[in-house]
C-alpha atoms as a PDB file:
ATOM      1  CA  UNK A   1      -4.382 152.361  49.514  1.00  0.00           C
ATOM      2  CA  UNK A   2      -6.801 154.680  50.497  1.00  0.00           C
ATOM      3  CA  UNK A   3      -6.768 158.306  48.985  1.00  0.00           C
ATOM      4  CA  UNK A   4      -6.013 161.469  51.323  1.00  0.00           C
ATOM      5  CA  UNK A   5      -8.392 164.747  50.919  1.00  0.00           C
ATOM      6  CA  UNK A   6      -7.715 167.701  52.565  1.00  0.00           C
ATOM      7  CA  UNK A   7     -10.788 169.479  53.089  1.00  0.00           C
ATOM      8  CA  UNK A   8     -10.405 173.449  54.689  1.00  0.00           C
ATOM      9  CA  UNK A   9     -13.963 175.505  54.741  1.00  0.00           C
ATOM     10  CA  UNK A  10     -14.695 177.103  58.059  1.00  0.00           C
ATOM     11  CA  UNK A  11     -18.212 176.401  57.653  1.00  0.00           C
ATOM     12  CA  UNK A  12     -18.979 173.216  60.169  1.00  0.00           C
ATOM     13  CA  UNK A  13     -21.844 171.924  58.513  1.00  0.00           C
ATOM     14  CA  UNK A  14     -19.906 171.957  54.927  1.00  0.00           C
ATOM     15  CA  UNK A  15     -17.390 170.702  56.345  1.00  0.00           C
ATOM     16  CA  UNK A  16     -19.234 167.671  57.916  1.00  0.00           C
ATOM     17  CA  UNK A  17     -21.131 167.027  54.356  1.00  0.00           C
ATOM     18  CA  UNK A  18     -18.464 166.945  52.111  1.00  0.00           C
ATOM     19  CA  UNK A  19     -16.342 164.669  54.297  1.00  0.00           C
ATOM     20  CA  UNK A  20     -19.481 162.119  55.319  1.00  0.00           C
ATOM     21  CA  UNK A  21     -20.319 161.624  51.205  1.00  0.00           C
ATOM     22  CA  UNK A  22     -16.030 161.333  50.785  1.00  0.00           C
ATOM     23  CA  UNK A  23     -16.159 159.068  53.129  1.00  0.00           C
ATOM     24  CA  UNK A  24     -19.110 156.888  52.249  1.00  0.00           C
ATOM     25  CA  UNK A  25     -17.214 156.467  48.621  1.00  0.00           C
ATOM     26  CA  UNK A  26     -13.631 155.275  50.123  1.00  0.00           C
ATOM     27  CA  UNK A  27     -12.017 158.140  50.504  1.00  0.00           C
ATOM     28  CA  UNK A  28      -9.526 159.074  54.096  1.00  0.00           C
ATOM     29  CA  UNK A  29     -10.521 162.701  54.920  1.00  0.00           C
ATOM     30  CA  UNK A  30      -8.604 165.197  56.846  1.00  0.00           C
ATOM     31  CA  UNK A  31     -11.103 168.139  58.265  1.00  0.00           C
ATOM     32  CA  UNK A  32      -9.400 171.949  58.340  1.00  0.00           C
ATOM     33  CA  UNK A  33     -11.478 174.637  59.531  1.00  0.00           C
ATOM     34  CA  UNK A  34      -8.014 176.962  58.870  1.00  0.00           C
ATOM     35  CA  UNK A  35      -5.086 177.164  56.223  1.00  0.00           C
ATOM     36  CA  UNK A  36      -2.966 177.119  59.294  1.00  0.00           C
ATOM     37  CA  UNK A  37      -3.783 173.793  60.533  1.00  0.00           C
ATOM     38  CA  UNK A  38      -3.149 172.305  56.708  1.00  0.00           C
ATOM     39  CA  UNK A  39      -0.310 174.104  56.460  1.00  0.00           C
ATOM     40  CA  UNK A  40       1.126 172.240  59.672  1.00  0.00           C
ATOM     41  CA  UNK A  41      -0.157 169.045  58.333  1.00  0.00           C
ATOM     42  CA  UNK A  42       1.877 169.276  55.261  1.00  0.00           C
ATOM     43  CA  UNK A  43       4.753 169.236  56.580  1.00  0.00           C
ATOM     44  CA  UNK A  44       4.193 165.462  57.912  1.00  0.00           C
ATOM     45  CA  UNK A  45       1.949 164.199  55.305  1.00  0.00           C
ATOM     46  CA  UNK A  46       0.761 165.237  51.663  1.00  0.00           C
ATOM     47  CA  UNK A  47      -2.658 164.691  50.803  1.00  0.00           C
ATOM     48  CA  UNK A  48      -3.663 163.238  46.722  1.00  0.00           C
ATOM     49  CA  UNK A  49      -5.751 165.944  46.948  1.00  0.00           C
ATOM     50  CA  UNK A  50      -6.789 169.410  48.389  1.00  0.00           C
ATOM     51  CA  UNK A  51     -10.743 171.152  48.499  1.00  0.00           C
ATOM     52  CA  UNK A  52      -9.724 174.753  49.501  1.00  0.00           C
ATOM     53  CA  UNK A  53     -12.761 177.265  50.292  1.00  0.00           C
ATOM     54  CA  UNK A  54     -11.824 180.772  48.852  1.00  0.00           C
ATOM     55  CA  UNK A  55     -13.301 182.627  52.256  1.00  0.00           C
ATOM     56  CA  UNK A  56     -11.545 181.365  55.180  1.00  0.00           C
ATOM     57  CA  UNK A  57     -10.058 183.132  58.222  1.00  0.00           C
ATOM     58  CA  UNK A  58      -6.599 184.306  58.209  1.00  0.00           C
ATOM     59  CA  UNK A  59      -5.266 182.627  55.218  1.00  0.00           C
ATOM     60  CA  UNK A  60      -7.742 182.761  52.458  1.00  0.00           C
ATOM     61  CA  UNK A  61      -8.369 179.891  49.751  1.00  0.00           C
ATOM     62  CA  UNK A  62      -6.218 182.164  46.898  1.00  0.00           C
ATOM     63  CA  UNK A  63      -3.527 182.651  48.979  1.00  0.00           C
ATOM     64  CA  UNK A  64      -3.362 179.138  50.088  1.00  0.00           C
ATOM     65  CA  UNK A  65      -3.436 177.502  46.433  1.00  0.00           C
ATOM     66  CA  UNK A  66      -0.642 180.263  46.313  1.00  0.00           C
ATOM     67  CA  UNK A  67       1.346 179.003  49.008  1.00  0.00           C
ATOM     68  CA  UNK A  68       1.331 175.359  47.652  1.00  0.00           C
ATOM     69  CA  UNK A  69       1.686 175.718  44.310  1.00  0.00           C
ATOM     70  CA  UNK A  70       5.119 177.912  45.146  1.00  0.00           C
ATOM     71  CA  UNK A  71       6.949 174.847  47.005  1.00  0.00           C
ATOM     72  CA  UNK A  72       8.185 171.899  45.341  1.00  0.00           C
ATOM     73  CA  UNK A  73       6.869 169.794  48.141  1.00  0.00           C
ATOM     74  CA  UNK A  74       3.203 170.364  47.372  1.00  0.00           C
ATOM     75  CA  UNK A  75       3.406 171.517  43.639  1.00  0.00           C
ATOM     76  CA  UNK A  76       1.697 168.687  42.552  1.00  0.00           C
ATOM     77  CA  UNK A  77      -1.231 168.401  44.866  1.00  0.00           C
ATOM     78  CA  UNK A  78      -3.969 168.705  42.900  1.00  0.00           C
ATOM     79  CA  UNK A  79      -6.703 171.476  44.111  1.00  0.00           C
ATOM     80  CA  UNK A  80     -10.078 171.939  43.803  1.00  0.00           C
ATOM     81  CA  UNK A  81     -11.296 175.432  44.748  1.00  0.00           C
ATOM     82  CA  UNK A  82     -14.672 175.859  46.794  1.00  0.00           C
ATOM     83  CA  UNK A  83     -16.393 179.497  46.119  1.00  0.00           C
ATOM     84  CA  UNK A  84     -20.145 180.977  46.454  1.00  0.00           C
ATOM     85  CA  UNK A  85     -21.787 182.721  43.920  1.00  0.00           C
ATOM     86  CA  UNK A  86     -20.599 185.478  42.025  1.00  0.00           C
ATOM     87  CA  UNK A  87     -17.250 185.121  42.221  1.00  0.00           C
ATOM     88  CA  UNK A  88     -16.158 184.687  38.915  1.00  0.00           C
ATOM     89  CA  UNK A  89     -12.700 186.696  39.367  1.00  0.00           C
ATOM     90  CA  UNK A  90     -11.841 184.537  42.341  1.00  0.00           C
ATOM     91  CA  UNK A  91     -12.332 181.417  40.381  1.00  0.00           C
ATOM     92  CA  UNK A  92     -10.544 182.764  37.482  1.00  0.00           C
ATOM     93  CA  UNK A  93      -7.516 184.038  40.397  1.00  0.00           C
ATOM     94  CA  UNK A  94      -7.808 180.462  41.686  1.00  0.00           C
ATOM     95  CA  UNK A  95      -7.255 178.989  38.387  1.00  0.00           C
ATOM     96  CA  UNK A  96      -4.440 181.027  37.356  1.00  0.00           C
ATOM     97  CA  UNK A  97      -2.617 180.257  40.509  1.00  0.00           C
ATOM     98  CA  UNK A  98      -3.001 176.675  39.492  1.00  0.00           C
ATOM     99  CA  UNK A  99      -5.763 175.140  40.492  1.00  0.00           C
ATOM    100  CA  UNK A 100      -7.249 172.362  38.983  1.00  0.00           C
ATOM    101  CA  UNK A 101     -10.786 172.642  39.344  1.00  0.00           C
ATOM    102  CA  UNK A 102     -13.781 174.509  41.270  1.00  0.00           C
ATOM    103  CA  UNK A 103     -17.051 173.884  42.865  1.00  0.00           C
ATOM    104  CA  UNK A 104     -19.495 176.990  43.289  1.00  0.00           C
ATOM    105  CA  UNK A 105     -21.162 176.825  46.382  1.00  0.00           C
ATOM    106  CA  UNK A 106     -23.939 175.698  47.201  1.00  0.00           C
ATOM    107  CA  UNK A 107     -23.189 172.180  45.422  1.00  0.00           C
ATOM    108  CA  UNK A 108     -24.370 168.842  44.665  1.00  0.00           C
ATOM    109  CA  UNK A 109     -22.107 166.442  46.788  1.00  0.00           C
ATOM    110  CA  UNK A 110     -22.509 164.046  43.770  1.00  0.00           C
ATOM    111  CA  UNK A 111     -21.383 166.192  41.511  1.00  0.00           C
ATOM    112  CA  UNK A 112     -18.224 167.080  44.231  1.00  0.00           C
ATOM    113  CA  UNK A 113     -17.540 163.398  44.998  1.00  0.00           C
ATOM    114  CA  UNK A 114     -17.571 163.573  41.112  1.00  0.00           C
ATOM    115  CA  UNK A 115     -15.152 166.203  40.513  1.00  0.00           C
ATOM    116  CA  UNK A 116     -12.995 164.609  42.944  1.00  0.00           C
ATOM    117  CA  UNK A 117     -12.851 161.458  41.312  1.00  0.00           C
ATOM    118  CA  UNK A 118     -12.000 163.289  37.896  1.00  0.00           C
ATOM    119  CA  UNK A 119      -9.542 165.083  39.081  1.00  0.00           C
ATOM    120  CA  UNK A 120      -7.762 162.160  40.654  1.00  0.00           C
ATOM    121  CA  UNK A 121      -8.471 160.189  37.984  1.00  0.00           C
ATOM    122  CA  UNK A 122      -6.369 162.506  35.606  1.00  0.00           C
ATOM    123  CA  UNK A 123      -3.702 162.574  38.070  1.00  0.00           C
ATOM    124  CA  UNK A 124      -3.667 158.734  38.106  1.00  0.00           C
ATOM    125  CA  UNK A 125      -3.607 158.459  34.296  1.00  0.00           C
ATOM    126  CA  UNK A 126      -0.549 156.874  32.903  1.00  0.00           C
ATOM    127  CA  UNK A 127       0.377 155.894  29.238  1.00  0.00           C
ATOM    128  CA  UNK A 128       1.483 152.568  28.337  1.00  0.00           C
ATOM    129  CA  UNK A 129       4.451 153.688  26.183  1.00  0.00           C
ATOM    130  CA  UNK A 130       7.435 155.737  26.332  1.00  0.00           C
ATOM    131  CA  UNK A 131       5.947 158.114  23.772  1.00  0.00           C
ATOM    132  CA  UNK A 132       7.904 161.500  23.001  1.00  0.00           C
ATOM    133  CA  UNK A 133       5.876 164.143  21.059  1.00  0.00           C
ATOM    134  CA  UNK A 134       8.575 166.366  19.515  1.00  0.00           C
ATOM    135  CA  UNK A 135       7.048 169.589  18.322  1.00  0.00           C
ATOM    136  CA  UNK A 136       9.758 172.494  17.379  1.00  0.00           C
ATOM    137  CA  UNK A 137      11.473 173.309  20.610  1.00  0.00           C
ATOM    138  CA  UNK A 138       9.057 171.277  22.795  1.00  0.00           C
ATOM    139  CA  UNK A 139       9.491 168.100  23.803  1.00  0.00           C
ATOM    140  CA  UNK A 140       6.590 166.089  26.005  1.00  0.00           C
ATOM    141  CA  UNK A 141       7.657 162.629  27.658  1.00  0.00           C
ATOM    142  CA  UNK A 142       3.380 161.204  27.786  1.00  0.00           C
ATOM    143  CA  UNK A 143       4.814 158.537  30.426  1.00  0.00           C
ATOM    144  CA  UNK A 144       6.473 160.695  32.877  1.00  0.00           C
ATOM    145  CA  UNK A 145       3.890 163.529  32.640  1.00  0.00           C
ATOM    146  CA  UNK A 146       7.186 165.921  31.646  1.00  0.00           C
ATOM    147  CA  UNK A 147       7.868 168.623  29.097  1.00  0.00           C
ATOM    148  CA  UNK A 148      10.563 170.051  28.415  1.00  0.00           C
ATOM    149  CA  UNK A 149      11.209 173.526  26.148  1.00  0.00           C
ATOM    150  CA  UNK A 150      14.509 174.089  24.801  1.00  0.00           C
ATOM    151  CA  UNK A 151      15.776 170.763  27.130  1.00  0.00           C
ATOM    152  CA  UNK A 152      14.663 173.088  30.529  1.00  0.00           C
ATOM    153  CA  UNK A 153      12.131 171.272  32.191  1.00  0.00           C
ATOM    154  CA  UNK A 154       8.741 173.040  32.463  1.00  0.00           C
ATOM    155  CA  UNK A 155       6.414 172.916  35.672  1.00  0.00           C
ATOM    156  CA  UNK A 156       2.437 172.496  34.426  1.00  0.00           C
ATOM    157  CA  UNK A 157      -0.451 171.400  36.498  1.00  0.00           C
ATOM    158  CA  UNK A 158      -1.589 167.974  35.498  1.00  0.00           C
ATOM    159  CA  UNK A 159      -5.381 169.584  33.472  1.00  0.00           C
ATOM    160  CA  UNK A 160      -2.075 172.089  31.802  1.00  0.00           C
ATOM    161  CA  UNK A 161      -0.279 169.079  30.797  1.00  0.00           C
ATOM    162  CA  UNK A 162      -3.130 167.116  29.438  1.00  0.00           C
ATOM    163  CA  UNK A 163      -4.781 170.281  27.088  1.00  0.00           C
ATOM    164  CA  UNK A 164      -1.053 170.562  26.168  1.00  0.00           C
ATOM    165  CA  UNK A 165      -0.685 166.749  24.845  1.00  0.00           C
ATOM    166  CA  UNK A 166      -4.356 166.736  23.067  1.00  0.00           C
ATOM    167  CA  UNK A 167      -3.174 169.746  21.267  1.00  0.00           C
ATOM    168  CA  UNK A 168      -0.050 168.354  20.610  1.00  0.00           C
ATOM    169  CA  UNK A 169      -1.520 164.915  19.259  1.00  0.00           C
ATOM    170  CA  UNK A 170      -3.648 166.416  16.628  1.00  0.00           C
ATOM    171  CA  UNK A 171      -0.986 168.831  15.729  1.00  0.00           C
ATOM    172  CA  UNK A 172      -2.467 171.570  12.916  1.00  0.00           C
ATOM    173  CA  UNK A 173      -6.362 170.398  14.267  1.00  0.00           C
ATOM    174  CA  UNK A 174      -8.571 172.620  15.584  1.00  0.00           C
ATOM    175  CA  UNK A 175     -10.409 171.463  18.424  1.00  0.00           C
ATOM    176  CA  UNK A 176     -13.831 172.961  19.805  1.00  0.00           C
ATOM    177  CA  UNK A 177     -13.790 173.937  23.787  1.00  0.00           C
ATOM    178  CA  UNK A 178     -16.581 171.257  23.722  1.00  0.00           C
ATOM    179  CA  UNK A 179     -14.060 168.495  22.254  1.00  0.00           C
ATOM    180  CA  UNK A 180     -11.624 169.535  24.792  1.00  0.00           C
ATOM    181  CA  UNK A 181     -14.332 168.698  27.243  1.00  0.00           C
ATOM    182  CA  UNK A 182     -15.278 165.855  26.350  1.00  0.00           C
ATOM    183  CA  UNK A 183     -11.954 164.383  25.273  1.00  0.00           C
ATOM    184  CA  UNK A 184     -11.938 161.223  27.166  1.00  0.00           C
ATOM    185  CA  UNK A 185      -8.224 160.947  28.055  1.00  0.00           C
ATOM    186  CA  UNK A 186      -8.603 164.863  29.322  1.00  0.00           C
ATOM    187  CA  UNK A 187     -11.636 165.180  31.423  1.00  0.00           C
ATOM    188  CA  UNK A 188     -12.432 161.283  31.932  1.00  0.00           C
ATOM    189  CA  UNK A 189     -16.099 160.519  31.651  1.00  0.00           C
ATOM    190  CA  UNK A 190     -17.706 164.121  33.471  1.00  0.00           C
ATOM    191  CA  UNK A 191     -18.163 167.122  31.704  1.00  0.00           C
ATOM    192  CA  UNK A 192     -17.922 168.394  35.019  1.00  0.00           C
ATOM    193  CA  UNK A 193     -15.698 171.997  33.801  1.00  0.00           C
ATOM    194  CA  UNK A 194     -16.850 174.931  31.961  1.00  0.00           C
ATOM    195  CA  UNK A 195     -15.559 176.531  28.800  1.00  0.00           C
ATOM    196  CA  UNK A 196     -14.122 179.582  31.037  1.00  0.00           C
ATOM    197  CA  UNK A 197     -11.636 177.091  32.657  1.00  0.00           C
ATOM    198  CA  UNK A 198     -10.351 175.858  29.354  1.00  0.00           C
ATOM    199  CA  UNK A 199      -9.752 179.468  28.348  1.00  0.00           C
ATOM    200  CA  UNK A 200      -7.554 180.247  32.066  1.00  0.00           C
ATOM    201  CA  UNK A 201      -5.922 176.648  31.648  1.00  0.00           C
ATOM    202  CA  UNK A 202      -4.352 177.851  28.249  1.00  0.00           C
ATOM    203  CA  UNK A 203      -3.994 181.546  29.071  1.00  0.00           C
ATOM    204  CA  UNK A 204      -1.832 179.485  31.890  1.00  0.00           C
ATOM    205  CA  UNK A 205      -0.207 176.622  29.597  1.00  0.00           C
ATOM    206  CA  UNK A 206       0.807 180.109  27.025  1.00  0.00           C
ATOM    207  CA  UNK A 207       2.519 181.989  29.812  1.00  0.00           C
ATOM    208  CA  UNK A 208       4.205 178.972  31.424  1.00  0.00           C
ATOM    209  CA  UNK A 209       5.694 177.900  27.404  1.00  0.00           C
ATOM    210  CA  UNK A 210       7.120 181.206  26.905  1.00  0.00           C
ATOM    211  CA  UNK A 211       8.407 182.156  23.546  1.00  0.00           C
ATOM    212  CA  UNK A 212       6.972 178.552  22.275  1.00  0.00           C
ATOM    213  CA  UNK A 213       3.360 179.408  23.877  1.00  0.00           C
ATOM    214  CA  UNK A 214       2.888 181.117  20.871  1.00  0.00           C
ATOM    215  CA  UNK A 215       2.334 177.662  18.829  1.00  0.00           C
ATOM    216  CA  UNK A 216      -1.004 177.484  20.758  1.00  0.00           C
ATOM    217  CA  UNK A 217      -3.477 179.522  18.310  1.00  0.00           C
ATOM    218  CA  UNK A 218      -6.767 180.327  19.027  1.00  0.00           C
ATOM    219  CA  UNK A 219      -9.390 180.126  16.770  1.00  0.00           C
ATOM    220  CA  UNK A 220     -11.893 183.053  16.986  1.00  0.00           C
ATOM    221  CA  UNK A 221     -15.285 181.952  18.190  1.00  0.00           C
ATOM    222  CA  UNK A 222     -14.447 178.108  18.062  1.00  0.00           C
ATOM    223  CA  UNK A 223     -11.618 176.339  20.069  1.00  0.00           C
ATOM    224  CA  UNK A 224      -7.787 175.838  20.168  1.00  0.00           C
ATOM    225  CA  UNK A 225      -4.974 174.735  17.997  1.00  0.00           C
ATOM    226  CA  UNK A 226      -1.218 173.593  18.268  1.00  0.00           C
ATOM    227  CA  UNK A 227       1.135 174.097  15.131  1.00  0.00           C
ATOM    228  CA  UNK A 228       4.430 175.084  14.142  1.00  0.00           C
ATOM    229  CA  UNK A 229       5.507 178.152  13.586  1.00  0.00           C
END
């Protein structure tokens, strides 16, 4: 079956690229030039995956990663934020909202069919066992994508969910931003992602943890690590 992108960008011409080089690798596109029009979309069909410019009429990128991240029927549509230049606090907005991943503007439509295909490709990622990781009060099901603190079910973004089970793997190991990266069953293949967006995604995956978000240590001027306390 063929996978869904939503595309919004009220640019014409961007939007025209990005869906002629989607479509040339497979992918069924849906053009937007509004949040509006997506919005009435979803309610009929939901997309495997959402590119969302930041500057759009009416309803803005930020407000629409908002929108779907708030609603249990599109929580889990991955997003991938589209922004120009020098707009580092609305990428860092974008990711704290939930978003997945962004593309600055103007872009390589390799390197976006790319990021698409990562992203997805994460989403579609499923483990061959049943494996629990048990660590203190958290408990994450690597089959069902799931965690659970204190037996309440926690919401996390799929990139969330992965940092949190690489951590959790190499319990009491400290791993570089760069391993993060590069981590195979985290990224894929592209080091297509910055070491900003590791830094939001676990400012994020902290917050979202609560009391147990303190487990996730950083360690100054190299990377991350997961231990008991």
């Amino acid at each position: 079956m063929e996978n869904v992108i939503a595309i919004v960008d009220d640019e014409k011409d961007i939007l025209q690229l990005v869906s002629h080089h989607l479509k040339r690798e497979g992918f069924k596109v849906k053009e937007f030039h509004n949040g509006k029009d997506l919005l009435l979309f979803l309610e009929s069909v939901t997309p495997d995956l959402a590119l969302l410019d930041i500057m759009l009429p009416g309803i803005d990128g930020l407000e629409l990663c908002k929108m779907l991240k708030s609603k249990n029927s599109t929580s889990s549509i991955p997003i991938i934020m589209l922004t120009a230049k020098g707009t580092e606090a609305d990428v860092v907005v974008g990711l704290e909202l939930g978003a997945d991943d962004y593309i600055v503007k103007p872009f390589s439509p390799r390197e976006l069919v790319a990021r698409v295909k990562s992203v997805l490709r994460r989403m579609n990622t499923v483990e061959v066992d049943d494996d629990i990781i048990q660590l203190g009060d958290i408990k994450i099901n690597t089959q069902r994508y799931e965690v659970y603190v204190k037996s309440k079910r926690v919401e996390l973004t799929t990139t969330e969910f992965k940092i949190l089970e690489a951590l959790g793997e190499g319990e009491g190991r400290v791993f570089t931003r760069d391993q993060l990266l590069k981590r195979k069953r985290l990224w894929g293949d592209d080091k297509l992602v910055y070491d900003r967006t590791i830094d939001v995604h676990v400012k994020n995956l902290r917050d979202k943890l609560g009391a147990c978000g303190k487990m996730i240590k950083t360690v100054r001027s190299i990377g991350y690590k997961l231990e008991l306390q």
